[in-house]
C-alpha atoms as a PDB file:
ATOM      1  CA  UNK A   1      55.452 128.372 107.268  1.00  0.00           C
ATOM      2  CA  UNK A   2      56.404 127.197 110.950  1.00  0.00           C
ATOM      3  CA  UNK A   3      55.381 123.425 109.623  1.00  0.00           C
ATOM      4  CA  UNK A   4      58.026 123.978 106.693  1.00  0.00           C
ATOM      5  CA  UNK A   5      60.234 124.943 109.364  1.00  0.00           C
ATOM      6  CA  UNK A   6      59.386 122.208 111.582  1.00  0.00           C
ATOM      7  CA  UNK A   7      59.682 119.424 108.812  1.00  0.00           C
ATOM      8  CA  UNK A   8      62.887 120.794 108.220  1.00  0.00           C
ATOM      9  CA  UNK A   9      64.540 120.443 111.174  1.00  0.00           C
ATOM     10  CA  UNK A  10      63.429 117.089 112.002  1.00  0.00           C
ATOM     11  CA  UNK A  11      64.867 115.921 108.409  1.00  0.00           C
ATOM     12  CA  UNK A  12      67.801 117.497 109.209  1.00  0.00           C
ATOM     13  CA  UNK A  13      68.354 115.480 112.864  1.00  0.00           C
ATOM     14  CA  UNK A  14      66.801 112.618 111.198  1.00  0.00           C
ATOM     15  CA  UNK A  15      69.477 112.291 108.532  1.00  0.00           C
ATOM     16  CA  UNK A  16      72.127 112.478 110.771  1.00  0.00           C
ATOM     17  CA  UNK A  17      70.680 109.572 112.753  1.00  0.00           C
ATOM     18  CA  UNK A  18      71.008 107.530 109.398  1.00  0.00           C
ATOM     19  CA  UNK A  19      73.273 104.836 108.999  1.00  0.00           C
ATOM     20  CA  UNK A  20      76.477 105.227 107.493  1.00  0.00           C
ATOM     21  CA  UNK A  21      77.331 104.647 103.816  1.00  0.00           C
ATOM     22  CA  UNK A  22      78.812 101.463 103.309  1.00  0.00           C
ATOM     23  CA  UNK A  23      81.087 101.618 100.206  1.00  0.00           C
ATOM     24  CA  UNK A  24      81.318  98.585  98.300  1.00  0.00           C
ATOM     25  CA  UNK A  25      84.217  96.621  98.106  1.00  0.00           C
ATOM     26  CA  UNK A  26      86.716  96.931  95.412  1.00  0.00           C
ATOM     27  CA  UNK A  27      86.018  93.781  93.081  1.00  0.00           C
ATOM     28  CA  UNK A  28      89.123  94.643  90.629  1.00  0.00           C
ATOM     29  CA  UNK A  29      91.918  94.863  93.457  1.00  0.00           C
ATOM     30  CA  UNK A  30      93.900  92.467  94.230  1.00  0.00           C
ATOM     31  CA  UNK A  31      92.924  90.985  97.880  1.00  0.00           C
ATOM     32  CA  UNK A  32      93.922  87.126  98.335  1.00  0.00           C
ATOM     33  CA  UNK A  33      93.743  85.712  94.883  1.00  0.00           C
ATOM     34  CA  UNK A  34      96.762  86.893  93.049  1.00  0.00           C
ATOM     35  CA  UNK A  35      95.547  88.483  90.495  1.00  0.00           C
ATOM     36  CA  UNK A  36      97.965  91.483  90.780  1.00  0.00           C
ATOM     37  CA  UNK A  37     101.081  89.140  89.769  1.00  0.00           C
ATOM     38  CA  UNK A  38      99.480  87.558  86.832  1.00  0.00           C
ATOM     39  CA  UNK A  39      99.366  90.782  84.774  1.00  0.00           C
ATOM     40  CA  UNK A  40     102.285  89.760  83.010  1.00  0.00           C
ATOM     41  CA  UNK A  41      99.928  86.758  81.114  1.00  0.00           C
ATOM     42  CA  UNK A  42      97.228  89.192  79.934  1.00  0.00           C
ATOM     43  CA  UNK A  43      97.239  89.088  75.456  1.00  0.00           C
ATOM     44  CA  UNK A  44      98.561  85.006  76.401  1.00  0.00           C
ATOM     45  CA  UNK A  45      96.311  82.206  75.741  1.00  0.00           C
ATOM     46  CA  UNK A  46      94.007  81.068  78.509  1.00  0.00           C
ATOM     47  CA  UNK A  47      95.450  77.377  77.381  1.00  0.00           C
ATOM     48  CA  UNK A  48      99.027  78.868  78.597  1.00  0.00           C
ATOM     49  CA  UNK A  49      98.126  79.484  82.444  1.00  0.00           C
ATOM     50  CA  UNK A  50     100.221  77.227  84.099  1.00  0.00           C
ATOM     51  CA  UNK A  51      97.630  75.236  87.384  1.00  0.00           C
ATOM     52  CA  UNK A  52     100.721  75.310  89.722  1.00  0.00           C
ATOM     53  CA  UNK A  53     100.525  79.244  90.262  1.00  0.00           C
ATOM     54  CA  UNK A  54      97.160  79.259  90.243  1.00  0.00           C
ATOM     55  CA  UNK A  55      94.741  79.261  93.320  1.00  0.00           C
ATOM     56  CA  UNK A  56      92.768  76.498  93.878  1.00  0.00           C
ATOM     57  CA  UNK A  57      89.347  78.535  92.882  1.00  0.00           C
ATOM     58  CA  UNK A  58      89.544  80.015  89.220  1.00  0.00           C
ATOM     59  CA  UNK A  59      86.700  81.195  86.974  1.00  0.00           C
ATOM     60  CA  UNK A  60      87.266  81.309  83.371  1.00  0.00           C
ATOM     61  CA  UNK A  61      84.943  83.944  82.372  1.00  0.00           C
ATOM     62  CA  UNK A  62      84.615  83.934  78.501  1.00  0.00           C
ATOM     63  CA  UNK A  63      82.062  86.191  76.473  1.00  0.00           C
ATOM     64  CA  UNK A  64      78.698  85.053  77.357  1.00  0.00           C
ATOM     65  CA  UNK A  65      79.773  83.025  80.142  1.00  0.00           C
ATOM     66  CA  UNK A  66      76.894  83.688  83.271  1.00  0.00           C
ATOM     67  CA  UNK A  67      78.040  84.905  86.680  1.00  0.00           C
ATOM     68  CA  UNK A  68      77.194  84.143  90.080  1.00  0.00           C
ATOM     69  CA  UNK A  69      77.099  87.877  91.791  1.00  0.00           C
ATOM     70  CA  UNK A  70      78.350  86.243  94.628  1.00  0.00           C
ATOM     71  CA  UNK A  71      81.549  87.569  95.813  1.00  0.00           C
ATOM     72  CA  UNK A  72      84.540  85.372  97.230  1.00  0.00           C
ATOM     73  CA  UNK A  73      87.896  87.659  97.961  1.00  0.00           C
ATOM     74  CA  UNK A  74      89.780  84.360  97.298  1.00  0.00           C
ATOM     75  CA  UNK A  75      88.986  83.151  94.130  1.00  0.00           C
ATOM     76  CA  UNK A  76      90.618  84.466  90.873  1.00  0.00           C
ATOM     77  CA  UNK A  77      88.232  85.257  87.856  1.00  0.00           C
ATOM     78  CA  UNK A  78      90.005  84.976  84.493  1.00  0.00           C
ATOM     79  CA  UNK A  79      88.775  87.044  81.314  1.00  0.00           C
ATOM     80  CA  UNK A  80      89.301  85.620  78.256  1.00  0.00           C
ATOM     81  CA  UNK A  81      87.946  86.771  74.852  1.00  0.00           C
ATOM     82  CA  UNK A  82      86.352  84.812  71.998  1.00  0.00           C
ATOM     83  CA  UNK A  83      89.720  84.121  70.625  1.00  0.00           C
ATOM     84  CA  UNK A  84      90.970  82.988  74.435  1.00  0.00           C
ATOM     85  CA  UNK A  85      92.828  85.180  74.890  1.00  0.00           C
ATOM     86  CA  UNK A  86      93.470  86.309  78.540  1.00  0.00           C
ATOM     87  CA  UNK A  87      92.141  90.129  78.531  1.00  0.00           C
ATOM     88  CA  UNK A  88      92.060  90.395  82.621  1.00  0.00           C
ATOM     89  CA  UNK A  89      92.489  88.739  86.085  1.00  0.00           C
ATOM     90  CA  UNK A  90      90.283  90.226  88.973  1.00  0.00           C
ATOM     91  CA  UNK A  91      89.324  88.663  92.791  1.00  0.00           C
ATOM     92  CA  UNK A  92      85.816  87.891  93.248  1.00  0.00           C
END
């Protein structure tokens, strides 16, 4: 019984030595790219995106299309579906 006891309180001063929870970052808001004042071209065609308003680092991410986890705050990620048809804009 005292061990229980013992254990306990060690895992109790040993979690509070922990470090803290990092949250992940927010991959669908808006932080440099622009996606936040595109949402007026989502249901357009991909083909309609005009390059001037654009940053200079898009991804046109199609069904299928493979990903790079890797995550870059300034680039803009464009979803398009099999018809290409813009569905979504997220950072990342």
């Amino acid at each position: 019984m005292r061990r229980t006891i013992a254990f306990s309180g060690i895992a109790v001063i040993l979690a509070g030595c922990a470090a803290p929870r990092v949250d992940e970052p927010d991959h669908g808001a808006p932080q440099g790219c622009g996606a936040g004042r595109l949402a007026g071209w989502v249901g357009q065609p991909v083909a309609a995106l005009d390059e001037q308003y654009l940053p200079s680092t898009i991804r046109i991410l199609r069904p299928g299309t493979p990903v790079t986890e890797d995550f870059s705050p300034s680039r803009l990620n464009v979803d398009v579906d099999a018809a290409g048809t813009i569905t979504g804009f997220h950072c990342g």
